[in-house]
N, C-alpha and C. Protein backbone atom coordinates (compact mmCIF):
# COMPACT_ATOMS: atom_id res chain seq x y z
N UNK A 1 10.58 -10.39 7.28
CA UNK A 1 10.58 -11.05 5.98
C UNK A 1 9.15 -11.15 5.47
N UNK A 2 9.12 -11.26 4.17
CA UNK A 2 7.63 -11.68 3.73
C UNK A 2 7.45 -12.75 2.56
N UNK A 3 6.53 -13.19 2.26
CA UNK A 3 6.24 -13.90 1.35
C UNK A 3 5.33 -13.82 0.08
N UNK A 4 5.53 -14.36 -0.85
CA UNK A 4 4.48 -14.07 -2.18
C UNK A 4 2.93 -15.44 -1.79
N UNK A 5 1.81 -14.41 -2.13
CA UNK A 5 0.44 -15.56 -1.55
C UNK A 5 -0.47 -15.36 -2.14
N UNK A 6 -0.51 -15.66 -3.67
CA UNK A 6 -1.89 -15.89 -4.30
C UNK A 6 -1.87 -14.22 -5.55
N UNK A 7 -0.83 -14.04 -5.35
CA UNK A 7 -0.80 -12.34 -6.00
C UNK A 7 -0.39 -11.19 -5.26
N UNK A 8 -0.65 -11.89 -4.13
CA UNK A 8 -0.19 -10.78 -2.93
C UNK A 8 1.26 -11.04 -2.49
N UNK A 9 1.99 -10.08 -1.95
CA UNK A 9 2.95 -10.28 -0.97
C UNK A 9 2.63 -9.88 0.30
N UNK A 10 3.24 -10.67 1.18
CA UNK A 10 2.36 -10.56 2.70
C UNK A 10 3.40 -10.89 3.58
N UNK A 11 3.28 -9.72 4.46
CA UNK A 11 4.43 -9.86 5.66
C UNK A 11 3.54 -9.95 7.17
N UNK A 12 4.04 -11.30 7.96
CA UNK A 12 3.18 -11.15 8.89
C UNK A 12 3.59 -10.46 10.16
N UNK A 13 2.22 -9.97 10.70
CA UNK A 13 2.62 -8.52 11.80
C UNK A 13 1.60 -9.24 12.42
N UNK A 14 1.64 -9.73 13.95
CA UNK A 14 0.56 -10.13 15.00
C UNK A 14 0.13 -11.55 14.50
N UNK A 15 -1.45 -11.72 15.12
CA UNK A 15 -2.24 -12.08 14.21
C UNK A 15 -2.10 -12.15 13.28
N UNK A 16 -1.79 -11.33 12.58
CA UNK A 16 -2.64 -10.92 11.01
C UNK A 16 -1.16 -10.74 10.56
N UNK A 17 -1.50 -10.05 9.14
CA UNK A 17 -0.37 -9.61 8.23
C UNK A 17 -0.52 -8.45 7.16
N UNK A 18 0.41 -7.46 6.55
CA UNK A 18 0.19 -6.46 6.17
C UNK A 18 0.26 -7.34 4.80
N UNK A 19 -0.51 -7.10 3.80
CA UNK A 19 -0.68 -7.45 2.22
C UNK A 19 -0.45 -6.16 1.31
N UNK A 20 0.47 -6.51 0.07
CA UNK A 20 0.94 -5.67 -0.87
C UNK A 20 0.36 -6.24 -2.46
N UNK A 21 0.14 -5.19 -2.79
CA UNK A 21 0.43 -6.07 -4.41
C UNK A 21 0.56 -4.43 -5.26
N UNK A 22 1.94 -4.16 -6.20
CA UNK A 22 2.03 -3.39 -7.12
C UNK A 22 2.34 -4.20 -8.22
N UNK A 23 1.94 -3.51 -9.33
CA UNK A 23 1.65 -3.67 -10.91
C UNK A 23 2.36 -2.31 -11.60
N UNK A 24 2.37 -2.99 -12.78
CA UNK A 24 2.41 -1.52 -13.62
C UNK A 24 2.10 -1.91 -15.53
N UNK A 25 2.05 -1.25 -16.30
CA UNK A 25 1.82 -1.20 -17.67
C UNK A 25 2.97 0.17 -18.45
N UNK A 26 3.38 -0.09 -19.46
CA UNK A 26 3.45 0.87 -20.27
C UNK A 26 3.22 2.07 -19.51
N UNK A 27 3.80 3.27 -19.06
CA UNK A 27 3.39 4.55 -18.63
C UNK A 27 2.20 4.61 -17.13
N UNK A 28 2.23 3.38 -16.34
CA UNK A 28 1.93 3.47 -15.41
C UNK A 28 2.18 2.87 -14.48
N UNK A 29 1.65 3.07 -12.89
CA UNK A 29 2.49 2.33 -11.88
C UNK A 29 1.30 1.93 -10.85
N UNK A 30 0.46 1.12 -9.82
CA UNK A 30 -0.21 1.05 -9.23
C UNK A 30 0.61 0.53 -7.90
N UNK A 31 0.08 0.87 -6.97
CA UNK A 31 0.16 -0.10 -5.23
C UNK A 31 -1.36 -0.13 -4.79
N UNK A 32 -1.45 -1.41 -3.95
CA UNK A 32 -2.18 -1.91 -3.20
C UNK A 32 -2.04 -1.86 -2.21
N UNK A 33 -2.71 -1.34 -0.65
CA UNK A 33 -1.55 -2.09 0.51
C UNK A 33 -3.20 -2.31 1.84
N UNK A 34 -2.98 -3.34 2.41
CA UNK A 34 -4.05 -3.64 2.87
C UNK A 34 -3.11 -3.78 4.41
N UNK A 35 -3.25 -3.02 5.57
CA UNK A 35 -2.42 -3.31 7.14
C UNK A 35 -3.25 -4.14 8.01
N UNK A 36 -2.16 -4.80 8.94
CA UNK A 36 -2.77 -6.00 9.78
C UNK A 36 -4.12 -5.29 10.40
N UNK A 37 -4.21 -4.59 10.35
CA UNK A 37 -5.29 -3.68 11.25
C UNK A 37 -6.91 -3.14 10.77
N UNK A 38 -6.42 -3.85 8.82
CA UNK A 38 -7.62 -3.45 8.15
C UNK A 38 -7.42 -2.11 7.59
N UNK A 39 -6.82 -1.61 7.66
CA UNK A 39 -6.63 0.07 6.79
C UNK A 39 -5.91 -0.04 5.44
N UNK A 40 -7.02 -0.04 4.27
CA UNK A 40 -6.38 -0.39 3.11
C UNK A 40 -6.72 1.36 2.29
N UNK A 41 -4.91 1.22 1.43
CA UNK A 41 -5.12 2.15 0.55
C UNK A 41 -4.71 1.59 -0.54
N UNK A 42 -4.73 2.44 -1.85
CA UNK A 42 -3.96 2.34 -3.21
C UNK A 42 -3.78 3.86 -3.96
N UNK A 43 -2.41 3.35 -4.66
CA UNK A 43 -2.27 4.99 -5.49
C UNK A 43 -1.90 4.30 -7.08
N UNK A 44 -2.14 4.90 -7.83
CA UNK A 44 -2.27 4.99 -9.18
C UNK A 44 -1.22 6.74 -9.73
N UNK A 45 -0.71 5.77 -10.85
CA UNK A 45 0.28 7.16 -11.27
C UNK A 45 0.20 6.74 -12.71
N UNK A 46 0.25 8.29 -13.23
CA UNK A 46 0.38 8.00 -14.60
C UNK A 46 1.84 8.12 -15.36
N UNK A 47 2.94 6.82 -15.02
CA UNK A 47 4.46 6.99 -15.17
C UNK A 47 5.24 6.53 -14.82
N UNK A 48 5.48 5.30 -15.29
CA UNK A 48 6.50 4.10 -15.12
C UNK A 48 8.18 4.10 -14.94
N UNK A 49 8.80 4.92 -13.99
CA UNK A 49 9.69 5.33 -13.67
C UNK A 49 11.17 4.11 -14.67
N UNK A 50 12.33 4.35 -15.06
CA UNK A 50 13.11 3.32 -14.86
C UNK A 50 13.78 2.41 -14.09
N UNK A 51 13.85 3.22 -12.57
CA UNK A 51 14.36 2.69 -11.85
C UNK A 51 13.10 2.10 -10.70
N UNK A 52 11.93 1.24 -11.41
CA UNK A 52 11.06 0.80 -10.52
C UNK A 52 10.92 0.46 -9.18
N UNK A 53 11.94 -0.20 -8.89
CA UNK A 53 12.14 -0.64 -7.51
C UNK A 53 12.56 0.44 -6.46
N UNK A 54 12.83 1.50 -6.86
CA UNK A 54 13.64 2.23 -6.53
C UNK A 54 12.34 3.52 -5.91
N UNK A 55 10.86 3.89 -6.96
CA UNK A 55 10.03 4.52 -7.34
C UNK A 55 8.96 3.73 -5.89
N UNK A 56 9.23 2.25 -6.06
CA UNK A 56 8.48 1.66 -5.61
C UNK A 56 8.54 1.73 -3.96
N UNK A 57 9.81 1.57 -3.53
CA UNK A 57 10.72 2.26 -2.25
C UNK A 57 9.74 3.31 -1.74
N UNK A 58 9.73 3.90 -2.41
CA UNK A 58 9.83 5.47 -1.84
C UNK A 58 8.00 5.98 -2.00
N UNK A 59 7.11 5.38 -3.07
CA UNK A 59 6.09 5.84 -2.89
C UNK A 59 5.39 5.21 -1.32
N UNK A 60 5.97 3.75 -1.15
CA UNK A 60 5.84 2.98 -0.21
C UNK A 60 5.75 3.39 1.44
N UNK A 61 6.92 4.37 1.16
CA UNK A 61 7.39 4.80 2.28
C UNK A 61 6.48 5.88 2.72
N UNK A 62 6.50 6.94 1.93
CA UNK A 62 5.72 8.21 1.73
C UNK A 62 4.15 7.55 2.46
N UNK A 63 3.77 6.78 1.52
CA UNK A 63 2.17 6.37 1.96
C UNK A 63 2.06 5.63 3.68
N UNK A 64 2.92 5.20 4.07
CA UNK A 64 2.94 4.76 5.28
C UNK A 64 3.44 5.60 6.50
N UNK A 65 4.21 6.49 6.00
CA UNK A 65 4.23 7.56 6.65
C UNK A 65 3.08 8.51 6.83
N UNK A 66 2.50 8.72 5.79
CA UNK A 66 1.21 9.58 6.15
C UNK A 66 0.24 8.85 6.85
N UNK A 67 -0.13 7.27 6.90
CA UNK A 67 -0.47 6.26 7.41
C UNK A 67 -0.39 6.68 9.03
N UNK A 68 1.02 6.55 9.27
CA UNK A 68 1.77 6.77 10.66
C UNK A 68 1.78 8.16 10.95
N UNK A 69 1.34 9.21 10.22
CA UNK A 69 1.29 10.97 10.93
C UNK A 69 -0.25 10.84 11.74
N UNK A 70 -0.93 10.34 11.21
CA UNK A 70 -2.60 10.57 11.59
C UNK A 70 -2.76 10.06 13.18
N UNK A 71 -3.20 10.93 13.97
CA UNK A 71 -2.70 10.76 14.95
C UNK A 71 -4.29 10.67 15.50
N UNK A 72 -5.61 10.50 15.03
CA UNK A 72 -7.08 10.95 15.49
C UNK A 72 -7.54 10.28 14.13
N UNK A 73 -8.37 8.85 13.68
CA UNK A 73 -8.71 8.63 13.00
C UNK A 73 -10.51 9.17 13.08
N UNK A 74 -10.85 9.50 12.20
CA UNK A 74 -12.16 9.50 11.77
C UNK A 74 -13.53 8.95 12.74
N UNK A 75 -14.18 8.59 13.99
CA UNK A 75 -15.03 7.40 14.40
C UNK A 75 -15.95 7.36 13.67
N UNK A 76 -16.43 7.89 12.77
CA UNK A 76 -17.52 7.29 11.68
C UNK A 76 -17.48 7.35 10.63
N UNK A 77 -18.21 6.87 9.76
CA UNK A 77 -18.20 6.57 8.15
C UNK A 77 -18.49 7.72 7.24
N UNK A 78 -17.03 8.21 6.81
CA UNK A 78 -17.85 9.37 5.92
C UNK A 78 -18.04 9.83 5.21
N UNK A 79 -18.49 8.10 4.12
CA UNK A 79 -18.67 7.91 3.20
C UNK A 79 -20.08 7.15 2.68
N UNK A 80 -20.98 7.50 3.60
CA UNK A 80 -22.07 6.78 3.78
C UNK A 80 -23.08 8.00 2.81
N UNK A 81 -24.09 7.23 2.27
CA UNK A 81 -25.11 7.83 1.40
C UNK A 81 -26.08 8.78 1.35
């Protein structure tokens, strides 16, 4: 189960807890997703589906799945200057 916390929705896992927050406007759709573990992404689309919840499902899924394929993360920053 999870709960709504300040803007976020947050389901707790361990310690910690995985945090969500999607939005959308007129012709667009955003996710947030921050895991108990510290691995935060977001996707941006340009296209506000009708069946939102439905859009929302499934980009959800998709992104946590690729989340869960990576099998060898990165050990350094490689995004540094």
């Amino acid at each position: 189960s999870y709960y709504y916390g300040m803007g976020w929705m947050v389901r707790p896992s361990g310690d910690d807890a995985n945090w969500w927050h999607t939005g959308s406007l007129p012709g667009t759709y955003s996710i947030i997703v921050r895991t108990s573990n510290g691995f935060t992404w977001a996707a941006l689309f340009n296209t506000r589906p009708e069946d939102e919840n439905a859009f929302s499902r499934e980009v959800d899924q998709a992104l946590w799945d690729a989340y869960n394929g990576v099998t060898n993360w990165p050990a350094v920053n490689l995004f540094t200057k």
